[in-house]
Structure formats: structure tokens, C-alpha cells
Protein backbone atom coordinates (compact mmCIF):
# COMPACT_ATOMS: atom_id res chain seq x y z
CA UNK A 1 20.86 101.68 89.51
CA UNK A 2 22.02 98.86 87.20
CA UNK A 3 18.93 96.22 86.54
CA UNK A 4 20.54 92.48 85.92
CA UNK A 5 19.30 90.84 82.79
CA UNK A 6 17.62 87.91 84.06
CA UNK A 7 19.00 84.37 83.89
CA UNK A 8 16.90 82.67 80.93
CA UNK A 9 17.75 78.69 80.65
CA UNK A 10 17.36 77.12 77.47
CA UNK A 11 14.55 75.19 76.65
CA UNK A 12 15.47 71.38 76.49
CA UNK A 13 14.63 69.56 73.22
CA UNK A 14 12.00 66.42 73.95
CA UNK A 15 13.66 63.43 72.74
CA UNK A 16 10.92 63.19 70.10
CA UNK A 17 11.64 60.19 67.39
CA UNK A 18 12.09 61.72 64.07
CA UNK A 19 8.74 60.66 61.77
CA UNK A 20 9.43 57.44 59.59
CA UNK A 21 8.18 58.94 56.15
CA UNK A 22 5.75 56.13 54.33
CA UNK A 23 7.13 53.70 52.32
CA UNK A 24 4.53 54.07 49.49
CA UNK A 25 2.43 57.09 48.77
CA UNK A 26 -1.05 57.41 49.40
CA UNK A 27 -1.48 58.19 45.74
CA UNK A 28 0.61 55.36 44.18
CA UNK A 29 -1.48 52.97 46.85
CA UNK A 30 -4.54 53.90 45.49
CA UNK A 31 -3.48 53.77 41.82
CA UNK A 32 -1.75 50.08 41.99
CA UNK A 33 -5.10 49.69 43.67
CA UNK A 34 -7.12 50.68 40.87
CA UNK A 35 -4.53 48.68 38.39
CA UNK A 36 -5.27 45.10 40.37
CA UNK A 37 -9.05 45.90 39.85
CA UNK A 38 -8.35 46.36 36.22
CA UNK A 39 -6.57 42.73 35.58
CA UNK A 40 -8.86 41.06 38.12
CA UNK A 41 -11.67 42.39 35.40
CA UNK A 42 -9.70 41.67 32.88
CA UNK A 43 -9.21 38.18 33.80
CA UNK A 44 -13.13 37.96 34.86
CA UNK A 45 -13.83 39.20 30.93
CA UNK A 46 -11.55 36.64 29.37
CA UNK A 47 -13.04 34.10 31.24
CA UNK A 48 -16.27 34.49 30.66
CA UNK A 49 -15.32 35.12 27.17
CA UNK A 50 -13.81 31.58 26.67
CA UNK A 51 -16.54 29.85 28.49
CA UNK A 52 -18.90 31.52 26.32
CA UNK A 53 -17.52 30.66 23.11
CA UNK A 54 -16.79 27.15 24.21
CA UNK A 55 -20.36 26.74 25.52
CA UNK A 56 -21.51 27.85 21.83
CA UNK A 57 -19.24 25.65 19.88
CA UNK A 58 -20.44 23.33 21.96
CA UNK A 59 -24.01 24.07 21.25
CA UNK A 60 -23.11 24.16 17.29
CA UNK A 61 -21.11 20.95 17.29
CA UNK A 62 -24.99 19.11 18.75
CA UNK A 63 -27.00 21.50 16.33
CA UNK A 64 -24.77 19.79 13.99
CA UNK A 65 -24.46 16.58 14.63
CA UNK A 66 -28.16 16.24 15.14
CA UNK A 67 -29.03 17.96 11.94
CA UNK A 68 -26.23 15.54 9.70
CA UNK A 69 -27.05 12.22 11.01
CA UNK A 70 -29.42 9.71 9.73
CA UNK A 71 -33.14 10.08 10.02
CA UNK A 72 -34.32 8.31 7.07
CA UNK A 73 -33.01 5.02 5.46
CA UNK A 74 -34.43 4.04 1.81
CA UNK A 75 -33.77 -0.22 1.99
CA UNK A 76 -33.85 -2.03 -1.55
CA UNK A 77 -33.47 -5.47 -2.62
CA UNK A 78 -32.41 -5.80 -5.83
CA UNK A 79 -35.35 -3.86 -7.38
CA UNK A 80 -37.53 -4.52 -4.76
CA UNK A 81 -38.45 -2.97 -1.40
CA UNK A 82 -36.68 -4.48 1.69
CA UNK A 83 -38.75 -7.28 3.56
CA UNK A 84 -38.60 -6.69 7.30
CA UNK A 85 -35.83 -8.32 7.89
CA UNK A 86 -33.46 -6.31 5.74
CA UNK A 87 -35.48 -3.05 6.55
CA UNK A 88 -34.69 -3.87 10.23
CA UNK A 89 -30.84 -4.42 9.61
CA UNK A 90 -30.86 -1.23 7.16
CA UNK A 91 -32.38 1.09 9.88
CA UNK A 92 -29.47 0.52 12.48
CA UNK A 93 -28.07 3.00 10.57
CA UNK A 94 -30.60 5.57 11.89
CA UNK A 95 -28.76 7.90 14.28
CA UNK A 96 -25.24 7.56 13.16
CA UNK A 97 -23.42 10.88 11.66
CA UNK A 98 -23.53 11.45 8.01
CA UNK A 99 -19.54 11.67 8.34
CA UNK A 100 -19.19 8.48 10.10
CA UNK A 101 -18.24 4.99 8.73
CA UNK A 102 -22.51 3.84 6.93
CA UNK A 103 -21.34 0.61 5.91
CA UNK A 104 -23.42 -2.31 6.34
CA UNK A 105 -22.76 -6.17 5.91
CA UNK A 106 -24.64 -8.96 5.85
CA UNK A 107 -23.49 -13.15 5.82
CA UNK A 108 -24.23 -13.75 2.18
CA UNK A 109 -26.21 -10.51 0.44
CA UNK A 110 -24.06 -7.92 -0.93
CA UNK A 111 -24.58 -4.39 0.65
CA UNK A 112 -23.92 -0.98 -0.76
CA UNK A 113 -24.68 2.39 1.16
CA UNK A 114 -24.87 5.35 -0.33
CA UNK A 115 -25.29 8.50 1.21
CA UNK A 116 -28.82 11.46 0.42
CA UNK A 117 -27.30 14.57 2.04
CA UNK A 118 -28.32 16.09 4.49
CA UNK A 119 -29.52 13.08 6.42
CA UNK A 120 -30.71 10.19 4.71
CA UNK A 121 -29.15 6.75 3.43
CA UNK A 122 -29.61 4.36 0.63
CA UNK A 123 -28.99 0.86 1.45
CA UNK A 124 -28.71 -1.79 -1.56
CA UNK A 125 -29.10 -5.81 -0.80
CA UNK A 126 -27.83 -7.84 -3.98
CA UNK A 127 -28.19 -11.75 -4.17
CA UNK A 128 -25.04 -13.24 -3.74
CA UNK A 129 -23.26 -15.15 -6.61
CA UNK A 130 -24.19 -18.70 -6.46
CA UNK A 131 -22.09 -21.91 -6.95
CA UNK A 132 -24.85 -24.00 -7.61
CA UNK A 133 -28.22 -25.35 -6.40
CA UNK A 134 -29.46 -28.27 -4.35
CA UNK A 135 -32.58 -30.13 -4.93
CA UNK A 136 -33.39 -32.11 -1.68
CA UNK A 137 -35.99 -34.83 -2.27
CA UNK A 138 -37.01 -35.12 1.73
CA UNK A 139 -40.24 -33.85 2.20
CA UNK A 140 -40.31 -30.17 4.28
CA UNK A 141 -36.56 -29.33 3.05
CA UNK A 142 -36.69 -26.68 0.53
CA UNK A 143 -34.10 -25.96 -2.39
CA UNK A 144 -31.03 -23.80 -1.15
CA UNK A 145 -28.11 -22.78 -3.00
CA UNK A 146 -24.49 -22.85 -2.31
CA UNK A 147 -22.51 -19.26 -2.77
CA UNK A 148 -19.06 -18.23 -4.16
CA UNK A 149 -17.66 -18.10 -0.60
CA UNK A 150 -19.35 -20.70 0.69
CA UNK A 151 -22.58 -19.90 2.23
CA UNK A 152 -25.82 -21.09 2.39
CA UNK A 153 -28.51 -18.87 1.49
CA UNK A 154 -32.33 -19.24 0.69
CA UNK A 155 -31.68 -18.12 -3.08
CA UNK A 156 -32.09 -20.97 -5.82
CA UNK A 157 -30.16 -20.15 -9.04
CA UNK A 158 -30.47 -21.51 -12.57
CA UNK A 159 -28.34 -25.07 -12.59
CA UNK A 160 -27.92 -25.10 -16.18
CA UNK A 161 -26.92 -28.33 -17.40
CA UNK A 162 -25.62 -29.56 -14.21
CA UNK A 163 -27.82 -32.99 -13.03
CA UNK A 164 -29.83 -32.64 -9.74
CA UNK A 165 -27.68 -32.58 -6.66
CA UNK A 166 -28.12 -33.69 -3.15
CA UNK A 167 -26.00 -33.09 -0.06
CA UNK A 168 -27.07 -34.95 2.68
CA UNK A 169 -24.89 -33.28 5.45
CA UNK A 170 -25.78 -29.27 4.06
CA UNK A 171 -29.75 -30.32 4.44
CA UNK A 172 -29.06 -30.27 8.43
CA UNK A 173 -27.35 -27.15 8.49
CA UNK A 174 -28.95 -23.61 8.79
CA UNK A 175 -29.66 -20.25 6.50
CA UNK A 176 -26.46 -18.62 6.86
CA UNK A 177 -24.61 -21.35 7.67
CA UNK A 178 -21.02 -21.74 6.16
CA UNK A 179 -19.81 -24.96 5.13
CA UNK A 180 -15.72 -26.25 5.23
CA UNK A 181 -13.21 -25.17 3.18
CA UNK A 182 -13.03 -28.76 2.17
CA UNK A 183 -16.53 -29.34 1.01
CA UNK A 184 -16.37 -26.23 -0.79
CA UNK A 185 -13.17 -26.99 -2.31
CA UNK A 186 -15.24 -30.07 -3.42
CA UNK A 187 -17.87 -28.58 -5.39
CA UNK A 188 -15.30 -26.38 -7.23
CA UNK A 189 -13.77 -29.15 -8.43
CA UNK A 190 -16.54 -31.01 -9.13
CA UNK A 191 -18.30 -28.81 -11.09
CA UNK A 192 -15.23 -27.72 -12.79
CA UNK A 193 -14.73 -31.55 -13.89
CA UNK A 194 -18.42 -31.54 -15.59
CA UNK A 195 -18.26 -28.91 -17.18
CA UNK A 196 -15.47 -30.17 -19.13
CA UNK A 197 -17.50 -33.60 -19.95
CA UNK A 198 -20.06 -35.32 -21.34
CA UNK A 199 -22.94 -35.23 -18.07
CA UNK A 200 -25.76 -36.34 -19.51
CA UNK A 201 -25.23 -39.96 -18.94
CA UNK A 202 -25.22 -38.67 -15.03
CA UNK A 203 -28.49 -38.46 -13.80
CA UNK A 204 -28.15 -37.43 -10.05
CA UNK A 205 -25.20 -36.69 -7.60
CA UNK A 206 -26.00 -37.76 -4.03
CA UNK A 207 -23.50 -36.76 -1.00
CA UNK A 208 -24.25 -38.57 1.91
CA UNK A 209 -20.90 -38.36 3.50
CA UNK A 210 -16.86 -37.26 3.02
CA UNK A 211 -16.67 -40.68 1.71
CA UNK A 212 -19.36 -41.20 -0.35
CA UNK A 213 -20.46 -40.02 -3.29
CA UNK A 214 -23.08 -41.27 -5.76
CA UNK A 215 -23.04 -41.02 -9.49
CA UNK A 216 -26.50 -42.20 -10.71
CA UNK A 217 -25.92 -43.32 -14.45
CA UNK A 218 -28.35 -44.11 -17.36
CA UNK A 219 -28.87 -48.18 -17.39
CA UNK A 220 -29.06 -48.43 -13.54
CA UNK A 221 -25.48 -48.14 -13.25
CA UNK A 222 -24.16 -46.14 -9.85
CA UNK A 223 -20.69 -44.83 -9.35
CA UNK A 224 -18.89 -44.35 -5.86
CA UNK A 225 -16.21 -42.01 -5.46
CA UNK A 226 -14.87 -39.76 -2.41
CA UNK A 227 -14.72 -36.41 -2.45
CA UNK A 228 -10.60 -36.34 -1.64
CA UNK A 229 -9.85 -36.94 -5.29
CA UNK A 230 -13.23 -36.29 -6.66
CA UNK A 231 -11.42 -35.01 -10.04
CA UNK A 232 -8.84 -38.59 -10.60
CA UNK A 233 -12.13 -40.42 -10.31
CA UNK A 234 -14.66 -38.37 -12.23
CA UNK A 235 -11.95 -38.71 -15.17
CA UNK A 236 -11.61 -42.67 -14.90
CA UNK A 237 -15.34 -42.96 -14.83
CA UNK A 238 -15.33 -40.90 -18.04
CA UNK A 239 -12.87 -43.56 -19.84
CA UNK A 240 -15.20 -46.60 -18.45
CA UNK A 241 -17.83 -45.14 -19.71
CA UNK A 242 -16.41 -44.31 -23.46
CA UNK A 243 -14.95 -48.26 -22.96
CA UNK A 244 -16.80 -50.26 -25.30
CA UNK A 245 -15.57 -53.86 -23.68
CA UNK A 246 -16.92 -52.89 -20.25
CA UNK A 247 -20.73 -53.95 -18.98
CA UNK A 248 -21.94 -51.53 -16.75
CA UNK A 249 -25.72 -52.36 -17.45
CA UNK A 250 -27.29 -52.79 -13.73
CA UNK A 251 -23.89 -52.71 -11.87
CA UNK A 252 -21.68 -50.64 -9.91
CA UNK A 253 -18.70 -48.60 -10.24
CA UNK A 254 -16.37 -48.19 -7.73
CA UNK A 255 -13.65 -45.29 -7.99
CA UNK A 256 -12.42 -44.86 -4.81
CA UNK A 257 -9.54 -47.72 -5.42
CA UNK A 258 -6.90 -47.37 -7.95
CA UNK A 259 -8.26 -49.62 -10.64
CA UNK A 260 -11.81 -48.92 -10.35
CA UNK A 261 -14.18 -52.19 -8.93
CA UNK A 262 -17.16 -53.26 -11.80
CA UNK A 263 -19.68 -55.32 -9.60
């Protein structure tokens, strides 16, 4: 008795997709992970770094600044302590930076700053160098002086030889006040002509306009001359009054034409 093997079908394969394999593994993943942390904490650090230091140069530069500018100002005038007006122009100094421009002016003093490490400045007032001095006979007007550069200041100065001298157009002006090149321009000249003559026969000068000026003499003589060509006429007055043949006694002298007037 044969036995038949039985009939065994093969098993058919599931059509199963094959498994995509990962594109990264889980281990590089979790170290480029790690790596980003790093640099993000990196960055973080650098940051904070540079704010830090900025915030403390920051904080220096004020420390500084504060501790090198000017808290104390020493005003002098001349030899003297500042009055309050000075003291109040010195002190707007107070507050700058020690390393900043400290220069000071003023219309007609002189000023010189010098610097007192750490934080203190010496300010200097000098009296300005004077032309020469007016004596105003008005009542309430004071002497004032005429300076170098043509300023009028407070300050009355030594006129030496020169005879009184009266401006009536300066006596309206102010303190401070500068006058016209031409007027100072004048007074160069003029005093530059009388210095090289004989003055004492003048008495007084009186300015009482561009076109007027007065020459009081010794035997009630006068003089009139404009201050255009102030040095042509001071120089014929000087020959007229060396002229023996001329009688001035009591009379006037006019120099403003080209032969001078006797009347």
C-alpha cells in the first residue's frame, strides 16, 4: 500500500514594502543636537560678555569724566581776588572736562587759564593795555580809558605828559563798548604826532564831532582841525606857533583849510 506524499503549496510572499532605513542616525541626531546647544551657549556667553564689558567701560568713562572735570575755580585779578563779576564768568568753567578746551575771554581784560590737576582751574584777569585816558568834565561821567584795540573799559591809566582829553561822542557810549576803526585810527595818530612835539603850549583837546576838534592853547588861543588829516594839521599848527610874525593872542586857528584861517 503506497501512501501519496501530500500536495504542499507554497506559501505566497506578502507584498510587504522593503523598510526605508533612516536618513540620519539616532546617535548623530542627538550629537548635532548637543553641538547646536553648545554654539547657542556659546553665542549667549559672548554676548553677555561684550555687553558686560561695554556696560563697564561705560561706567569707567562717567567715573572718569566726573572725577577730571572742574569742581573748583581759583579767579584772580591782577593780584587781587575776582569781584563777582569776574568770579561769575570764571566759574562757567565748573563742570567742563579737565581735557577739554578751559579757555576763557573777556571784551577788554586779558584771560589766562591754567589748569590744578585733578580738577581745579586757575583763571587770571589782566588790565588791558591802554591807549590813553579821558577826563570828562560833565558832572556824573567818570574817567574811562581807551585800549590798544579799541575798547572802552572802566580802567584809568597814567596820561603822562599828554594834556587832558575829552571825547564828546565816547562819553555816550557804554563799558565795553568798541569804538570805529576810524576814531581809533585817530587817536593813534594823534598821539603819535605829540609825542613828537612841543605840547605844553596845548592845554586841552576837546572832540565834539568827526569834524571838530579843539586845541585849547596858552593866551586864549583855540585851534580847529578834523580828525581826517589830524597829523597835516597838528604839524602846521606847530610852525604857526614857532612863527614869530603871527598874533595868535585871543584868536583862533583854523586848520581844516589849506592855508590855515587866523581870526
Amino acid at each position: 500500500m503506497k501512501f501519496s506524499q501530500p500536495h504542499i503549496l507554497p506559501r505566497k510572499k506578502k507584498n510587504i514594502p522593503p523598510r526605508e532605513k533612516p536618513i540620519v542616525h539616532e546617535r548623530v541626531l542627538r550629537f548635532a543636537e548637543i553641538e547646536d546647544k553648545k554654539r547657542r551657549r556659546s553665542r549667549f556667553v559672548k554676548f553677555a560678555l561684550v555687553v558686560g564689558l561695554s556696560l563697564s567701560a561705560l561706567v569707567g568713562v562717567v567715573c572718569l569724566y566726573s572725577f577730571f572735570s572742574v569742581k573748583h575755580v581759583v579767579c584772580m585779578m591782577e593780584s587781587q581776588t575776582c569781584d563777582d563779576q569776574l568770579t561769575r564768568v570764571a566759574r562757567t568753567l565748573l563742570g567742563k572736562s579737565m581735557f577739554s578746551n578751559i579757555a576763557l575771554s573777556h571784551p577788554y581784560l586779558s584771560v589766562r587759564t591754567q589748569r590744578q590737576w585733578p580738577n581745579g582751574v586757575r583763571v587770571q584777569f589782566s588790565k588791558p593795555q591802554l591807549l590813553l585816558t579821558f577826563t570828562p568834565t560833565e558832572d556824573g561821567i567818570a574817567p574811562f580809558s581807551l585800549t590798544m584795540t579799541g575798547v572802552i573799559v572802566q580802567f584809568v591809566g597814567s596820561g603822562g605828559s599828554l594834556p587832558p582829553i575829552r571825547d564828546q561822542r565816547l562819553e555816550e557810549k557804554q563799558i565795553g563798548d568798541r569804538v570805529d576803526d576810524k576814531t581809533l585810527s585817530f587817536y593813534q595818530s594823534l598821539l603819535s604826532v605829540l609825542s613828537k612835539l612841543n605840547s605844553t603850549q596845548i592845554t586841552a583837546i576837546l572832540v565834539s564831532d568827526e569834524n571838530t576838534v579843539t586845541f585849547s592853547l596858552d593866551e586864549n588861543t583855540r585851534a580847529i582841525a578834523d580828525m581826517t588829516h589830524i597829523r597835516e594839521q597838528i604839524q602846521s599848527l606847530q610852525m604857526l606857533l614857532l612863527s614869530p610874525v603871527v598874533d595868535r593872542k585871543g584868536k583862533t586857528i583854523d586848520l581844516r583849510f589849506e592855508n590855515p584861517v587866523v581870526k
